[in-house]
Protein backbone atom coordinates (compact mmCIF):
# COMPACT_ATOMS: atom_id res chain seq x y z
CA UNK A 1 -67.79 53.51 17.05
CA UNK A 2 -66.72 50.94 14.38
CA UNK A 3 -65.12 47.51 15.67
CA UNK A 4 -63.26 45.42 13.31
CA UNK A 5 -62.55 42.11 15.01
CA UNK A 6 -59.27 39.85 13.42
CA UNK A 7 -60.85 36.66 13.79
CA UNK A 8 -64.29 37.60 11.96
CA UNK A 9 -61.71 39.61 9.07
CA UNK A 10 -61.68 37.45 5.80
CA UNK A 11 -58.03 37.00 4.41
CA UNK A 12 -57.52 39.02 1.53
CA UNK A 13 -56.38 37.94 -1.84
CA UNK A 14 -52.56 38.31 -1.81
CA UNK A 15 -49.45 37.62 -4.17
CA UNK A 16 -47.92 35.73 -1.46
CA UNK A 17 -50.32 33.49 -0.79
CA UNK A 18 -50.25 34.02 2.92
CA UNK A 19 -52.79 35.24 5.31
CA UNK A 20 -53.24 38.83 4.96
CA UNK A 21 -56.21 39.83 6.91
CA UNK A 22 -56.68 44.07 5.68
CA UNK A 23 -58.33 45.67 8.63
CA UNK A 24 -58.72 49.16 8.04
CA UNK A 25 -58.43 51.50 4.99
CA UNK A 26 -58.56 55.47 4.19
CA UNK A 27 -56.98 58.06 2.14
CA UNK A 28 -54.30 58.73 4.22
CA UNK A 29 -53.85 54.75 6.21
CA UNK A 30 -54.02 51.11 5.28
CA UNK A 31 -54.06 48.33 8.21
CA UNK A 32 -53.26 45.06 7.67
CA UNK A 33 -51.82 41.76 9.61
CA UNK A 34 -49.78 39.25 8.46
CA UNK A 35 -49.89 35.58 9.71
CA UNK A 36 -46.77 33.39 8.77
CA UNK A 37 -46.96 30.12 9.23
CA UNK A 38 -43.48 28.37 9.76
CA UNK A 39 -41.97 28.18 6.70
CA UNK A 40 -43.70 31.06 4.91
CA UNK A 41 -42.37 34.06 3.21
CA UNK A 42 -43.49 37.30 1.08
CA UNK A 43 -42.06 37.57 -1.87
CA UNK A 44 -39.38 40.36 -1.70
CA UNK A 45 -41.21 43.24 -3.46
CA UNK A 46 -41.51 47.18 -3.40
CA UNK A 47 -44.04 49.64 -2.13
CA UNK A 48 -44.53 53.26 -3.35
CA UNK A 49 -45.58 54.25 0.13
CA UNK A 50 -43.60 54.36 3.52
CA UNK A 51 -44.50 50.74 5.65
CA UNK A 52 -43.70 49.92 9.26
CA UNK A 53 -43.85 46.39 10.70
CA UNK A 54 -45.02 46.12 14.16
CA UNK A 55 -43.98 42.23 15.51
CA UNK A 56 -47.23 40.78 17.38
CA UNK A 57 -46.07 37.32 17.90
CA UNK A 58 -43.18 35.44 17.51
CA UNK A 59 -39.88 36.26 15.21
CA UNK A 60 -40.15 37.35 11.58
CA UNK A 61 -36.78 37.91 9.72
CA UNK A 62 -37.09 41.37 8.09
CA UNK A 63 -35.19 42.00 4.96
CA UNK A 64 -35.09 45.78 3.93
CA UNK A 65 -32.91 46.40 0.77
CA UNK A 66 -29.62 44.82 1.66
CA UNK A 67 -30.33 44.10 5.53
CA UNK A 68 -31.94 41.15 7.17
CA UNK A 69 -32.22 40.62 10.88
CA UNK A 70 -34.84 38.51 13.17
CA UNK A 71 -37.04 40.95 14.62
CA UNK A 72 -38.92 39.62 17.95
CA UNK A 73 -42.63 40.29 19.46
CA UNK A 74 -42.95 43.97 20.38
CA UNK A 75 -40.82 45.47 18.07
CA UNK A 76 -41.32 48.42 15.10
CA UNK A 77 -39.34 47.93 12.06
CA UNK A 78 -39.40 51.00 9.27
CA UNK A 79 -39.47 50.31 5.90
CA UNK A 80 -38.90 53.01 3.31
CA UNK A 81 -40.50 53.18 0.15
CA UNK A 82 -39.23 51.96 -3.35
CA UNK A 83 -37.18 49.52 -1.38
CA UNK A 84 -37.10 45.96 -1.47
CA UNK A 85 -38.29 43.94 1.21
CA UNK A 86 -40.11 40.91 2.30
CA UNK A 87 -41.02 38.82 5.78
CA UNK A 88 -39.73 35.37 6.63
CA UNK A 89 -40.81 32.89 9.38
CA UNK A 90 -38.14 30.82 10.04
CA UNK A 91 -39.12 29.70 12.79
CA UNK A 92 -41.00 26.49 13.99
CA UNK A 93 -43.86 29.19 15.34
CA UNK A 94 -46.73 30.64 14.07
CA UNK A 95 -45.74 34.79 13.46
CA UNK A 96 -48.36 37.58 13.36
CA UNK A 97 -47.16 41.48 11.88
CA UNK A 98 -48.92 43.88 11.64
CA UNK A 99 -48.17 46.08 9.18
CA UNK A 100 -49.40 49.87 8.47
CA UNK A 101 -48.90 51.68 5.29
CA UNK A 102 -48.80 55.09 5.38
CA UNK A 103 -50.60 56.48 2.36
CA UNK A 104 -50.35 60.34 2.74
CA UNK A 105 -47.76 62.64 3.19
CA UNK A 106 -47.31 65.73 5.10
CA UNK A 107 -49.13 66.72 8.25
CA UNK A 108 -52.99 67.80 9.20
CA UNK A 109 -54.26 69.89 6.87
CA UNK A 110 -51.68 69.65 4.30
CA UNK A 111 -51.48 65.83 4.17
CA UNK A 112 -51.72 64.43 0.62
CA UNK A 113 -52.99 61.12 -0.50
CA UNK A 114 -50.63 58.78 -2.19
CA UNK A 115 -50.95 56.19 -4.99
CA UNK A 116 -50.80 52.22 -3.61
């Protein structure tokens, strides 16, 4: 059984400077959460690979190609690839996503790695 513990994670190296704590990776999944501090954004960028944001605390507004909305703890937010999007804590809170690319396509057997 392998543990990975948040709080003993280093934060990754990032574009957005922001804290970006990655932990787990594979072929087929990357795992990875997000820590806004008030005030903090990602730059609005694209993936190659289907993402989904899962809200563990606070609100983060969500912008996904032409949409933005506040999305609030406990929610799942799907973001396609080779769209534009990017996180935003406007809020006076700290906000924690995580976020879980999904690197392979198809199902069991026939799933196939993608590029990141």
């Amino acid at each position: 059984m392998k543990i990975t513990e948040l709080a003993k994670t280093p934060v990754a190296k990032n574009p957005h400077n922001v804290d970006v704590k990655k932990l787990f990776a594979s072929p087929g999944t990357a795992v990875v959460v997000i820590t806004l501090q008030p005030g903090e954004s990602l730059k609005k960028h694209v993936t190659p690979v289907d993402v989904l944001f899962y809200v563990l605390e606070g609100t983060v507004i969500v912008e996904i190609g032409d949409e933005r909305q506040g999305v609030g703890k406990d929610s799942l937010v799907e973001s396609p690839a080779m769209i534009p999007h990017t996180l935003h804590n406007e809020s006076t809170a700290l906000c924690r996503v995580l976020l879980i690319k999904m690197l392979a396509t198809g199902v069991g057997n026939e799933a196939q790695s993608r590029q990141t």
